[in-house]
Protein backbone atom coordinates (compact mmCIF):
# COMPACT_ATOMS: atom_id res chain seq x y z
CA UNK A 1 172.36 6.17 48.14
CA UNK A 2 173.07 3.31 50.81
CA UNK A 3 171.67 0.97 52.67
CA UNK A 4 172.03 0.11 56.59
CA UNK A 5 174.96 -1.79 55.40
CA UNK A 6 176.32 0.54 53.70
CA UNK A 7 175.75 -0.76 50.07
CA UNK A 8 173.96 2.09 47.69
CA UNK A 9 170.43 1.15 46.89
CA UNK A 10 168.55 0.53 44.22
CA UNK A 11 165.49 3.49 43.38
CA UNK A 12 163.23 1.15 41.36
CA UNK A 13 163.06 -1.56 43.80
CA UNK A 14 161.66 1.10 46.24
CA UNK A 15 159.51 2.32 43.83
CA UNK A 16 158.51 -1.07 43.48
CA UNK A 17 157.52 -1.78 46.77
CA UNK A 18 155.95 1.64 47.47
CA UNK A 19 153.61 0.68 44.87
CA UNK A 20 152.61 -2.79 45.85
CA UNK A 21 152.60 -1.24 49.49
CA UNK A 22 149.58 1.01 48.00
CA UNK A 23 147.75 -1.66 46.34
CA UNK A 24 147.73 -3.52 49.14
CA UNK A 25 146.62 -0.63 51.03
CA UNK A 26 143.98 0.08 48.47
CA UNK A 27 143.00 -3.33 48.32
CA UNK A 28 142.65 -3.81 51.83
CA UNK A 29 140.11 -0.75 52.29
CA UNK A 30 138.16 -2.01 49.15
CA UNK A 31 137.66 -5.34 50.80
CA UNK A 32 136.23 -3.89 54.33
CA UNK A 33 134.34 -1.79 52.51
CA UNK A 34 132.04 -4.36 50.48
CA UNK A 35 132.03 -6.65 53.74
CA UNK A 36 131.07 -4.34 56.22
CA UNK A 37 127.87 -3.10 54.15
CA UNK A 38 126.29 -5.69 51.53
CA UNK A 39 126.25 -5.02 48.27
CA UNK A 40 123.16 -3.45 47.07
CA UNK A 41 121.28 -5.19 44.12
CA UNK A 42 120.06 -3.01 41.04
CA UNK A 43 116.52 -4.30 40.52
CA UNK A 44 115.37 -4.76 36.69
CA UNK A 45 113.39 -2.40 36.01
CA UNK A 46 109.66 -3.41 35.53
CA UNK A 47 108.22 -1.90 31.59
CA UNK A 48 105.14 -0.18 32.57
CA UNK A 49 102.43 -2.28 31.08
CA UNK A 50 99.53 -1.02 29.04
CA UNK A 51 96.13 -0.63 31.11
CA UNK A 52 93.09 -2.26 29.32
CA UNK A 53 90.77 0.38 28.34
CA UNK A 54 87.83 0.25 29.75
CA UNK A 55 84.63 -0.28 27.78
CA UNK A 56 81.80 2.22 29.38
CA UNK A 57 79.43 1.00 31.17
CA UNK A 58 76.04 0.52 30.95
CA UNK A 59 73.77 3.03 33.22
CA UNK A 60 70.94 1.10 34.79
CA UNK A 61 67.80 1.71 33.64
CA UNK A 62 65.75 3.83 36.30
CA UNK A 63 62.81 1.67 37.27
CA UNK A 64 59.35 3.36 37.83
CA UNK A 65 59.25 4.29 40.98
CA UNK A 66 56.24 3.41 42.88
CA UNK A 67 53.95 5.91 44.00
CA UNK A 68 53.38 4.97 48.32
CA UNK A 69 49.79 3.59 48.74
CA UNK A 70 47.49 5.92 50.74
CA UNK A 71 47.61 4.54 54.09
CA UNK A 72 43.69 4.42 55.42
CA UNK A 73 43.18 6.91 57.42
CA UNK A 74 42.86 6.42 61.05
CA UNK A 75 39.16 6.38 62.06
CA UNK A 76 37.80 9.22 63.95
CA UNK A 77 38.62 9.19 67.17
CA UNK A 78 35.24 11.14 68.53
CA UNK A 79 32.34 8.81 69.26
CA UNK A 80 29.48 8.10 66.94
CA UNK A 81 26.36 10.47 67.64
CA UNK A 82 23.25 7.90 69.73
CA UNK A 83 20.69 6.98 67.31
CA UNK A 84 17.64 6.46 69.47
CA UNK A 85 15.98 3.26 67.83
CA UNK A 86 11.95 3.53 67.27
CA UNK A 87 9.71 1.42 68.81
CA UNK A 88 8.74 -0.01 65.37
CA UNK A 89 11.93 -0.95 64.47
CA UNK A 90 11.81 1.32 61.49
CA UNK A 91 15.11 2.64 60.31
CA UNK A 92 16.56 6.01 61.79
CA UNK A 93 15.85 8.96 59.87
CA UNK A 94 18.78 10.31 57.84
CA UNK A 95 20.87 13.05 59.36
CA UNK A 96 19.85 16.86 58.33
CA UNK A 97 22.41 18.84 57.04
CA UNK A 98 23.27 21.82 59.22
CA UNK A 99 21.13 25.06 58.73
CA UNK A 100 24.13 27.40 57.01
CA UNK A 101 25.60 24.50 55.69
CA UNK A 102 26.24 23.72 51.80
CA UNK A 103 25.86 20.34 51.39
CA UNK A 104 27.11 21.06 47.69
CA UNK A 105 24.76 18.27 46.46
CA UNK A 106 21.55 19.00 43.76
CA UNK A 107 18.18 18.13 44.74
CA UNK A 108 17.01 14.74 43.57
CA UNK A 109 15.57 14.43 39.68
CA UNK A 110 11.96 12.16 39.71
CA UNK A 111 12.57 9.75 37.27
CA UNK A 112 10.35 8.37 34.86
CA UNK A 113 8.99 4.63 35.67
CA UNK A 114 8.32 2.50 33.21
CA UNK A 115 5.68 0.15 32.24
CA UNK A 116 4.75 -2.62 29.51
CA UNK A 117 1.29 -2.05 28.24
CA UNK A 118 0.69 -4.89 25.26
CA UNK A 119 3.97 -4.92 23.41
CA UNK A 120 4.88 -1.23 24.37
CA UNK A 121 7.30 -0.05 27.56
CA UNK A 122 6.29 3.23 28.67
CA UNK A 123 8.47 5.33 30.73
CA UNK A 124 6.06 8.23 32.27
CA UNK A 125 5.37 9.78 35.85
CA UNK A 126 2.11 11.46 34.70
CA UNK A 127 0.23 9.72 31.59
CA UNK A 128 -1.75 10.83 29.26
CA UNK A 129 -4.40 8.24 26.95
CA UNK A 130 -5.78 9.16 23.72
CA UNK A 131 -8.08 6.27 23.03
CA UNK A 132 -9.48 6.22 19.32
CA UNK A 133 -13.55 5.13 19.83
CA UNK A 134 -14.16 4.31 16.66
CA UNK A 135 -16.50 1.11 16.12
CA UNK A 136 -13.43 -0.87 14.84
CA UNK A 137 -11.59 -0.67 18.21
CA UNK A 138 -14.23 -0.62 20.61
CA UNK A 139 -13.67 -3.95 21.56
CA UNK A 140 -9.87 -3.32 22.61
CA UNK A 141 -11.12 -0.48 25.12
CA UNK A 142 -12.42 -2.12 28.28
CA UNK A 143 -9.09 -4.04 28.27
CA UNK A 144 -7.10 -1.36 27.33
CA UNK A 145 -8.34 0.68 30.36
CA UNK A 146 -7.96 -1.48 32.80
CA UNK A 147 -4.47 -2.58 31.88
CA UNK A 148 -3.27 0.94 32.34
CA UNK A 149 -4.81 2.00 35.37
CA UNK A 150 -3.51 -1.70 36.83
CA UNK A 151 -0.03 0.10 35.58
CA UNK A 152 0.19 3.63 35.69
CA UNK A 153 -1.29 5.93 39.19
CA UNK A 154 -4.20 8.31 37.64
CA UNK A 155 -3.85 7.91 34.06
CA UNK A 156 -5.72 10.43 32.31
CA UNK A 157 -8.11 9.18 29.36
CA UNK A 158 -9.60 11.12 26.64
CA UNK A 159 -11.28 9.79 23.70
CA UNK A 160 -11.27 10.70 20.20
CA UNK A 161 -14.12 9.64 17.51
CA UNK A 162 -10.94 8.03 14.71
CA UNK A 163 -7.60 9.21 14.13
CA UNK A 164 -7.55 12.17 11.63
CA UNK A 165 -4.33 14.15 12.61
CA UNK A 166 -4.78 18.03 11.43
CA UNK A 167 -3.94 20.99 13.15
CA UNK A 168 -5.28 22.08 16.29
CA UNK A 169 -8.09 24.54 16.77
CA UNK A 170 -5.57 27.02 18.36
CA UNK A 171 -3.39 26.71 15.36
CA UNK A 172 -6.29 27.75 13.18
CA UNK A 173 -6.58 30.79 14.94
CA UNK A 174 -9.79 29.71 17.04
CA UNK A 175 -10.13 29.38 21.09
CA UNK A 176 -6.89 28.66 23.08
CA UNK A 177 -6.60 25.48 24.78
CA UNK A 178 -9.17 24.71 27.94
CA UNK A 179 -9.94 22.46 30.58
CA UNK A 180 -13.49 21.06 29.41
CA UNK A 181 -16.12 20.03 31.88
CA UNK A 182 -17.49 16.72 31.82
CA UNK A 183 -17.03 13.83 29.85
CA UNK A 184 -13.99 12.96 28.36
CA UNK A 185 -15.15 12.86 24.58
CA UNK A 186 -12.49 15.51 22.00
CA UNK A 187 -13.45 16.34 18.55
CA UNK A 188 -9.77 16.65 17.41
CA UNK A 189 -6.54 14.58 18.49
CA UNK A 190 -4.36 16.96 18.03
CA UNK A 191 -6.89 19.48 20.67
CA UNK A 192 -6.50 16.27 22.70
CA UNK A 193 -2.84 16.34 22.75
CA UNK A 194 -1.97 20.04 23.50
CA UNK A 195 -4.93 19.58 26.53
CA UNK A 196 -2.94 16.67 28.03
CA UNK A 197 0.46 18.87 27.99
CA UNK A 198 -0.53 22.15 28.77
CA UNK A 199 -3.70 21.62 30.57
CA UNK A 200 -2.68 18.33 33.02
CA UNK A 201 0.81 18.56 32.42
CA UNK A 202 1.70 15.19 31.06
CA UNK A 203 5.12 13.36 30.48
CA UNK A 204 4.71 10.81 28.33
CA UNK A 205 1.28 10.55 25.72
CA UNK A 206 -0.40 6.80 24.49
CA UNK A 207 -2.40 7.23 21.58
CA UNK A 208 -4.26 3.90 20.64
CA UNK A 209 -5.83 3.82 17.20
CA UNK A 210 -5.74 1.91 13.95
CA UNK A 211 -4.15 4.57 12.19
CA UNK A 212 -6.18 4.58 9.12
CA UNK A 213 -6.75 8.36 8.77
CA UNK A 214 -5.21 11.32 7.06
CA UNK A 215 -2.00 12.76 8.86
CA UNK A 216 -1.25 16.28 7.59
CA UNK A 217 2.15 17.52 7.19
CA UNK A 218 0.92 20.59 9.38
CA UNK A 219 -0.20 18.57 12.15
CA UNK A 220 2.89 16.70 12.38
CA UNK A 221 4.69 19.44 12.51
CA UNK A 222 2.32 21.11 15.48
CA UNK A 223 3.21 17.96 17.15
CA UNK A 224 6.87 17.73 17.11
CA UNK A 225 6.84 21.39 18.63
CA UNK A 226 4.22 20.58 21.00
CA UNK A 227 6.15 17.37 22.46
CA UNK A 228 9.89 19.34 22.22
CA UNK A 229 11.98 20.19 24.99
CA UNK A 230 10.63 23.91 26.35
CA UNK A 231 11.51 25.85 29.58
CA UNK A 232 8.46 24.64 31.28
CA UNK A 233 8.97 20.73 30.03
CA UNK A 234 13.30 20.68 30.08
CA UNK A 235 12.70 16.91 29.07
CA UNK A 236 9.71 17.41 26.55
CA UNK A 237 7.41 14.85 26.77
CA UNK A 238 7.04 11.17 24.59
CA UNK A 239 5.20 10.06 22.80
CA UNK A 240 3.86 6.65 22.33
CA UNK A 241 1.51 4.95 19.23
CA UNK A 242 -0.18 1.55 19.40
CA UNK A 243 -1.87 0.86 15.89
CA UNK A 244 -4.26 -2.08 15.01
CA UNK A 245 -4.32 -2.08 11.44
CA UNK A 246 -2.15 0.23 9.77
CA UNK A 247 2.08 0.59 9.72
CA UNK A 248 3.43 4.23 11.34
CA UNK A 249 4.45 6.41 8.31
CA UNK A 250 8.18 7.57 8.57
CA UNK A 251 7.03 11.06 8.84
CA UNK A 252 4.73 9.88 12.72
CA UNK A 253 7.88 6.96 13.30
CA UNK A 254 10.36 10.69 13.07
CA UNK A 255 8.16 12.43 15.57
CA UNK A 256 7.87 9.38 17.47
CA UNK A 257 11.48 8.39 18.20
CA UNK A 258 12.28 11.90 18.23
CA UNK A 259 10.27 13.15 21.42
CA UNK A 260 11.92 9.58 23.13
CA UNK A 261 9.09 7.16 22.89
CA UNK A 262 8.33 4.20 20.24
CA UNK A 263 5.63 2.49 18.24
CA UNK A 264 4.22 -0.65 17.62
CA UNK A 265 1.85 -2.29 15.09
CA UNK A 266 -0.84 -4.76 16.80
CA UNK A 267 -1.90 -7.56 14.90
């Protein structure tokens, strides 16, 4: 092969320069390339780190909750019903319940008022006395008398020669109990007794003596029936001793406290 001169040429040095033509060529492009767009830049890559664990957490406690206050109601709007006011100034008399109406409330109870009479409190509405008229306690009576009736409203007396407690005539099997005429004078106490409940209807009973007669187990056991609880007496009735001389026995203290009264030894 020749050249433009006519001289042969030489196969490697084209080879030659075709190759350094295309790394040139290559080079070139490579080189725009990475200017005209800028490199990009790997990031390290970030180890993913461990999260804490987290601890659980306390609930809060639920505090009582407070129950709302009742507001007050509002006041009633309708007007208050005219009292007309007396000319004495006395107080109004309280309203009546509507006829129809249940008022849903139980009829007042009397209660028993009481009383000290010497060393003794007596709680009685209606009293009974059984005074003992023996000569040894005369000289208490007139005293004694006027003491209760300063105390209780119509007291009512009956007197009894000493203090010999047997059973009663009607517990023998003899007359029932009566309302005697005249004076106040009883042959028995324990007559005397059963005429104060069943014959005046008494509460509460006073026997005054000195105590130094013959109780009988009989009689004492009349008299704790007599003075129990019944269906005409719901509250049974008391009963009261006042002695001058002797102590109570614990067979008359058992009745005593028993039927809701006490005793008490004068001196």
């Amino acid at each position: 092969m020749r050249n433009a001169n006519g001289h042969p040429g030489n196969p490697w040095i084209k080879a030659l320069a075709c190759a350094v033509i295309s790394i040139l060529a290559i080079w070139f492009l490579t080189t725009r390339y990475s200017c005209s767009e800028p490199p990009v830049k790997e990031e390290p890559k970030e180890e993913p780190k461990e999260e804490p664990k987290e601890e659980p957490k306390e609930e809060p406690k639920e505090e009582p909750k407070e129950e709302p206050k009742d507001e007050p109601k509002e006041a009633a709007k309708t007007a208050p019903a005219t009292v007309e006011s007396k000319p004495d100034g006395g107080a109004p008399p309280p309203a009546q319940p509507e006829s129809g109406g249940n008022t849903g409330t139980a009829e007042p109870v009397s209660e028993r008022a009481g009383e000290v009479v010497g060393g003794l409190r007596i709680e009685a509405t209606s009293l009974g006395v059984i005074l003992d008229t023996s000569d040894s306690m005369r000289r208490y009576l007139p005293g004694l008398r006027a003491e209760i009736r300063s105390r209780f409203q119509d007291p009512r007396f009956l007197e009894v020669e000493g203090c010999l407690l047997e059973p009663s005539s009607h517990a023998r099997g003899e007359s029932p109990i009566a309302d005697p005429s005249g004076s106040g004078e009883r042959d028995s106490v324990m007559d005397a007794i059963l005429e104060l409940i069943e014959v005046h209807g008494v509460d509460s009973i006073y026997w005054f003596s000195d105590l130094e007669d013959e109780r009988t187990g009989a009689a004492l056991r009349e008299l704790a029936t007599a003075l129990a609880p019944s269906t005409s007496r719901p509250n049974g009735v008391r009963l009261y001793v006042r002695s001058t001389a002797s102590k109570v026995d614990p067979a008359l203290a058992t009745v005593v406290t028993e039927s809701g009264g006490s005793f008490e030894v004068l001196r």
